[in-house]
PDB file of N, CA and C in Angstrom:
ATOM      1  N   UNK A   1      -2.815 -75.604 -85.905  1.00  0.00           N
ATOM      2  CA  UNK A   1      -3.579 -76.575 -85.138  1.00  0.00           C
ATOM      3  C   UNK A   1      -3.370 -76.379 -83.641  1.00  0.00           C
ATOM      4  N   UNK A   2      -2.265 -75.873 -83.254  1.00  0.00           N
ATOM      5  CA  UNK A   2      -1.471 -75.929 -81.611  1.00  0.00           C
ATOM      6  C   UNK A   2      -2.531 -74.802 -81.288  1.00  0.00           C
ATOM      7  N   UNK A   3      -2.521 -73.443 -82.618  1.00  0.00           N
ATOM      8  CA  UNK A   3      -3.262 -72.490 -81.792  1.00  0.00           C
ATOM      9  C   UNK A   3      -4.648 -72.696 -81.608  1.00  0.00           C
ATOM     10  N   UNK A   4      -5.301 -73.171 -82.500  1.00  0.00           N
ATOM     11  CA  UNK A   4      -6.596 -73.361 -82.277  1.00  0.00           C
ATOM     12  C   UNK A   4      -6.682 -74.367 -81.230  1.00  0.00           C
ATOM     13  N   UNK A   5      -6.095 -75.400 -80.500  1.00  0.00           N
ATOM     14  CA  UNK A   5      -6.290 -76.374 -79.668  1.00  0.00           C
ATOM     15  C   UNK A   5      -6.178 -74.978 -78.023  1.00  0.00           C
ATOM     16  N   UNK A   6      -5.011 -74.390 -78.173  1.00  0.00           N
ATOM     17  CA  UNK A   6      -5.074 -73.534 -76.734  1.00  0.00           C
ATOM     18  C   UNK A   6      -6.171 -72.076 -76.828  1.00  0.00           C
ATOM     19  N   UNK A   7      -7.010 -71.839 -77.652  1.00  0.00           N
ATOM     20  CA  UNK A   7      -7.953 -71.096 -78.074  1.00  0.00           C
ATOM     21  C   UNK A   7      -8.861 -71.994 -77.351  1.00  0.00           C
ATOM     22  N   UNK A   8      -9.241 -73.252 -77.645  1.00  0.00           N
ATOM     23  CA  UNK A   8     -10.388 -73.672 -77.425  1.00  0.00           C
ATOM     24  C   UNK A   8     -10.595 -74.169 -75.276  1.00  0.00           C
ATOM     25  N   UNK A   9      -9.014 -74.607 -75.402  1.00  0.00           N
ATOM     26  CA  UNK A   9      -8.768 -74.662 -73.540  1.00  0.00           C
ATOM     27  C   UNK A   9      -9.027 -73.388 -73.478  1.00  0.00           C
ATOM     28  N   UNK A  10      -9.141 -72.410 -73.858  1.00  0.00           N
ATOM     29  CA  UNK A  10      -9.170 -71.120 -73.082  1.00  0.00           C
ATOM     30  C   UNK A  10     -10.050 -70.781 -72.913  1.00  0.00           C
ATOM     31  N   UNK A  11     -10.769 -71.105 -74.116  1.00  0.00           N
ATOM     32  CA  UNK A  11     -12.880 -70.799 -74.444  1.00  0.00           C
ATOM     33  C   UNK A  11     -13.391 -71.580 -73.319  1.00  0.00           C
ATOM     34  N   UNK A  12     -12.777 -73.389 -73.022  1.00  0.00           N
ATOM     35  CA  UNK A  12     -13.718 -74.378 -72.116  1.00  0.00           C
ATOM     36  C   UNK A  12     -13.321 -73.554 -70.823  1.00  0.00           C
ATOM     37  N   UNK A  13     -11.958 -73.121 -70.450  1.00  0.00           N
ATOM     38  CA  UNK A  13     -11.985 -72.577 -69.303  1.00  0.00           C
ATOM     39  C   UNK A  13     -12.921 -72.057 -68.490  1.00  0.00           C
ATOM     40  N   UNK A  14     -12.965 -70.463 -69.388  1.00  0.00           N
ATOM     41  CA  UNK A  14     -13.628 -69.426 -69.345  1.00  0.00           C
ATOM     42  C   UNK A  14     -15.163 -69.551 -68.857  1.00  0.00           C
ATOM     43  N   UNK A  15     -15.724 -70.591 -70.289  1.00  0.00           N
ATOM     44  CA  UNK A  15     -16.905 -71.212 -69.770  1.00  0.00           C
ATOM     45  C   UNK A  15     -16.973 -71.987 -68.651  1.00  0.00           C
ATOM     46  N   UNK A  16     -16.645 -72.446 -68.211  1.00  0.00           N
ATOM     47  CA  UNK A  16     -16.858 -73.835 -66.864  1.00  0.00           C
ATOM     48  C   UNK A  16     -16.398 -72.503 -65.970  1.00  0.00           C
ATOM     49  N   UNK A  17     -16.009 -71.350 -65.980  1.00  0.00           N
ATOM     50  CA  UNK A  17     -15.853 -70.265 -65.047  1.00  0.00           C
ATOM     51  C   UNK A  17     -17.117 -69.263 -64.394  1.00  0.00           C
ATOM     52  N   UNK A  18     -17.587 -68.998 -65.777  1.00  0.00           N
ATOM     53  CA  UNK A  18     -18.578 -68.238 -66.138  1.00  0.00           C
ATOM     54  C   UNK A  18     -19.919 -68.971 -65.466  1.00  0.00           C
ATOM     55  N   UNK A  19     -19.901 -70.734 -65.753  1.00  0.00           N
ATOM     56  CA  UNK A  19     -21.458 -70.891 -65.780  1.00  0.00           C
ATOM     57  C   UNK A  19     -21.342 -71.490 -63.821  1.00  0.00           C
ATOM     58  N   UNK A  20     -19.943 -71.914 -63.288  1.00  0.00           N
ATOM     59  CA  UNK A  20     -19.854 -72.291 -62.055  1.00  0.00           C
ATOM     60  C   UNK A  20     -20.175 -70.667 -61.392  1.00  0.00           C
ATOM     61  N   UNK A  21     -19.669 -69.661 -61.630  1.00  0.00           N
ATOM     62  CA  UNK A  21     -19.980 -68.183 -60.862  1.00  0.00           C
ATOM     63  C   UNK A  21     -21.247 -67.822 -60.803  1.00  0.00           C
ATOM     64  N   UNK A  22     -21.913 -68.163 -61.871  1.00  0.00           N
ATOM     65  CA  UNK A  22     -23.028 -67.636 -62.268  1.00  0.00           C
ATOM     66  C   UNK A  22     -24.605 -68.208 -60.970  1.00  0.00           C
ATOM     67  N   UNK A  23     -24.106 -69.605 -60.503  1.00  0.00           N
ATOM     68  CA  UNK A  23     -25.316 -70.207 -59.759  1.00  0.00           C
ATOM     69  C   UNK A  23     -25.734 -69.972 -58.481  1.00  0.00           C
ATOM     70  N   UNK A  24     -26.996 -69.541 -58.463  1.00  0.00           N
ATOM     71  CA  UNK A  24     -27.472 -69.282 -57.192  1.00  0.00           C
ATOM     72  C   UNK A  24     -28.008 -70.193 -56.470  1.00  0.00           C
ATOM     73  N   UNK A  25     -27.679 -69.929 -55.044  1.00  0.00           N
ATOM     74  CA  UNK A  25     -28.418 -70.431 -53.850  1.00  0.00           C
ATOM     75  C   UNK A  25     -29.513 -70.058 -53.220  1.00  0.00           C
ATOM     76  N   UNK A  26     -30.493 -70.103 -53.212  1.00  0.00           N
ATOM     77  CA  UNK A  26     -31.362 -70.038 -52.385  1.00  0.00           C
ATOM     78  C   UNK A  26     -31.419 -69.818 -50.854  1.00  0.00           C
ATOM     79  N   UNK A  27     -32.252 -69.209 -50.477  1.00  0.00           N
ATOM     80  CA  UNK A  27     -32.542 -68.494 -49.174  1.00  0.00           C
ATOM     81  C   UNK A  27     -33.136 -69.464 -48.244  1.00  0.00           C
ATOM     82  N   UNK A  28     -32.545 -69.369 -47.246  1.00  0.00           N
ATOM     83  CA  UNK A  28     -33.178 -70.435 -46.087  1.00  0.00           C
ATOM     84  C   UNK A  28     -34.466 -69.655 -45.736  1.00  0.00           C
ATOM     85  N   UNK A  29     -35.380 -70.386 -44.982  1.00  0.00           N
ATOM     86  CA  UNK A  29     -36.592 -69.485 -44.858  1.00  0.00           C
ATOM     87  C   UNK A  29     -36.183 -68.635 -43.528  1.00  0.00           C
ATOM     88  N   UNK A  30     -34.962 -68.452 -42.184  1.00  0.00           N
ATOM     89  CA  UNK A  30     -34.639 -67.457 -41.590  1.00  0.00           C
ATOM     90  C   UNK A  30     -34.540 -66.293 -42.436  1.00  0.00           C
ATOM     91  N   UNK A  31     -33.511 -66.290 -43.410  1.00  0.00           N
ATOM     92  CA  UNK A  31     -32.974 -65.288 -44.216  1.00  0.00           C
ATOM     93  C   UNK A  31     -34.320 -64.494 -44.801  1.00  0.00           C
ATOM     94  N   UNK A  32     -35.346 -65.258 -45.565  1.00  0.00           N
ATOM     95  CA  UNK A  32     -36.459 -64.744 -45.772  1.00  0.00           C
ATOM     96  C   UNK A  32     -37.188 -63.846 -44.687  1.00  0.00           C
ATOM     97  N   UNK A  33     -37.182 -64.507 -43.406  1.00  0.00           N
ATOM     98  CA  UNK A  33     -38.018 -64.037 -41.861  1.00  0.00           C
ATOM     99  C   UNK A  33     -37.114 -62.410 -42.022  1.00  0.00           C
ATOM    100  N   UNK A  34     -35.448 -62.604 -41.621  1.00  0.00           N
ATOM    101  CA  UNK A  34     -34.927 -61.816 -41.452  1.00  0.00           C
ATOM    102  C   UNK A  34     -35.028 -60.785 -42.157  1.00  0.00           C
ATOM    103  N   UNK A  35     -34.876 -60.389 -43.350  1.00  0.00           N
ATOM    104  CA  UNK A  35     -35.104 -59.388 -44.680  1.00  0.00           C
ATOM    105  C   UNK A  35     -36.394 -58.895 -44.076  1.00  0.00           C
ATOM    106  N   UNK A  36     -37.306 -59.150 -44.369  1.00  0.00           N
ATOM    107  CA  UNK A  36     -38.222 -59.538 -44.349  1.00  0.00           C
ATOM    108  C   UNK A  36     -38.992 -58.258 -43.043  1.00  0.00           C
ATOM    109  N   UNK A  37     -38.609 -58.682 -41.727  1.00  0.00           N
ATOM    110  CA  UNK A  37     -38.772 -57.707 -40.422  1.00  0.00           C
ATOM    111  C   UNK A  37     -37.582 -56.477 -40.564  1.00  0.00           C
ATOM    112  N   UNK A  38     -35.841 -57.055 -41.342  1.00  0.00           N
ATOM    113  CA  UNK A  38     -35.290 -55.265 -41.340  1.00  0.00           C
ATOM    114  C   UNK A  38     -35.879 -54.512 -41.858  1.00  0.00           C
ATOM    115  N   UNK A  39     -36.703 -54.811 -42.987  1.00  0.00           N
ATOM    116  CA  UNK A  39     -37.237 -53.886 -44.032  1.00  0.00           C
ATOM    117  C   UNK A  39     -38.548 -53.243 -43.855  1.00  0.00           C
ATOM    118  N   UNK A  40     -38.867 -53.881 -42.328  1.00  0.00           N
ATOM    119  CA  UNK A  40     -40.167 -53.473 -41.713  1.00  0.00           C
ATOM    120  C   UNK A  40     -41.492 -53.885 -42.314  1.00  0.00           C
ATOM    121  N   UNK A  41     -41.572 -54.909 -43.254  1.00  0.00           N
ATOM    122  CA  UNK A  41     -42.709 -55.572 -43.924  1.00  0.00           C
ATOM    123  C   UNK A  41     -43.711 -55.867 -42.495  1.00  0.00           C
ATOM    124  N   UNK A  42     -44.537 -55.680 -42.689  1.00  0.00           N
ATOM    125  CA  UNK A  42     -46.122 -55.426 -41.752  1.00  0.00           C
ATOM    126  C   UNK A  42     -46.400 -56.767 -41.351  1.00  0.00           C
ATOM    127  N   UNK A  43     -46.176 -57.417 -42.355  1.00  0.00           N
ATOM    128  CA  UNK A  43     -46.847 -59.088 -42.884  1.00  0.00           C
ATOM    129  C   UNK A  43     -45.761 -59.893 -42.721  1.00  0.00           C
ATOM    130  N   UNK A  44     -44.665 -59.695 -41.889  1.00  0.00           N
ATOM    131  CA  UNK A  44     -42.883 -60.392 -42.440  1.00  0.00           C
ATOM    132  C   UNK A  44     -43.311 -62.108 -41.750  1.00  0.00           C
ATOM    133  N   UNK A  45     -44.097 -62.389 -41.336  1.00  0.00           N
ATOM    134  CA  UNK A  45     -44.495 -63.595 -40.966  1.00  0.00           C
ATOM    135  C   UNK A  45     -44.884 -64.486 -42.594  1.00  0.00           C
ATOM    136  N   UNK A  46     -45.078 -63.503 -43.393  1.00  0.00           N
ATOM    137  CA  UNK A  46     -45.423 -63.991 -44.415  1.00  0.00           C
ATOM    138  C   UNK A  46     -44.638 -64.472 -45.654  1.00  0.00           C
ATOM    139  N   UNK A  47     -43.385 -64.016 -45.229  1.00  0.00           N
ATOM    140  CA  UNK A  47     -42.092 -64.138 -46.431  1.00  0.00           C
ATOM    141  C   UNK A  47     -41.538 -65.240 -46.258  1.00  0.00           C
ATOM    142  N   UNK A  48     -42.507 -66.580 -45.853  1.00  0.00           N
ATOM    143  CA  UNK A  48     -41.381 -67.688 -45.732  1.00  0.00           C
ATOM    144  C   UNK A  48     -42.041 -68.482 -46.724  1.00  0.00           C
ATOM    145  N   UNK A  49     -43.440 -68.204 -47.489  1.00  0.00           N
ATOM    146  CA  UNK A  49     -43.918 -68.523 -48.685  1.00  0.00           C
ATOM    147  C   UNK A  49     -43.637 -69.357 -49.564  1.00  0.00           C
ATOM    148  N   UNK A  50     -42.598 -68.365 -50.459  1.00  0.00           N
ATOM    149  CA  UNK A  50     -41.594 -68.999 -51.078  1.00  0.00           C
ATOM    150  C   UNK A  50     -40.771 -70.539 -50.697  1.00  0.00           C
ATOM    151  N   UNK A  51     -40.075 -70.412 -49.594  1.00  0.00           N
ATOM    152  CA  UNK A  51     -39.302 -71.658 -49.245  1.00  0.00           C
ATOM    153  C   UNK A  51     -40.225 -72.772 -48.950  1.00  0.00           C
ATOM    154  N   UNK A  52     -42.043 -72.279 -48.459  1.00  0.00           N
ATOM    155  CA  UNK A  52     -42.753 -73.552 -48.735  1.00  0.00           C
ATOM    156  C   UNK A  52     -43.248 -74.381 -49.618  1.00  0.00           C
ATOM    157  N   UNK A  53     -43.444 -73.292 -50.658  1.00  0.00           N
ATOM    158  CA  UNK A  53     -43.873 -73.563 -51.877  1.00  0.00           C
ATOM    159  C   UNK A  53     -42.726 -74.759 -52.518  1.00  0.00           C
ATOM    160  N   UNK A  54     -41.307 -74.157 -52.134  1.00  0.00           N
ATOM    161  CA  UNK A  54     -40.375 -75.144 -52.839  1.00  0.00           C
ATOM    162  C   UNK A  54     -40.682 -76.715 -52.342  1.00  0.00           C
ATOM    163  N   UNK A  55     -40.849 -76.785 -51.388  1.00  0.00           N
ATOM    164  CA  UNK A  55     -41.456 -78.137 -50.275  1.00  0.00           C
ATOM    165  C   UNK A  55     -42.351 -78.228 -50.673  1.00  0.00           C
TER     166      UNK A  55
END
């Protein structure tokens, strides 16, 4: 019973590890602008799209 109880802390660990690492943040619409003109996009006025759409 002891082992299966520190098996399962080890499993919840792991998980609450796994799914907190896993989440992304989103791009401010600079970061979009910025990418956007290094990469020499023609249109880079246009990559802030996305962050309006979220609005």
């Amino acid at each position: 019973m002891n082992s299966l109880r520190i098996k399962l802390i080890i499993f919840l660990l792991n998980l609450f590890i796994v799914t907190n690492l896993s989440i992304a943040f989103g791009w401010h619409d600079e970061t979009h602008l910025a990418v956007a003109k290094a990469a020499g996009y023609s249109k880079w006025y246009n990559a802030v799209g996305a962050d309006m759409t979220k609005e």
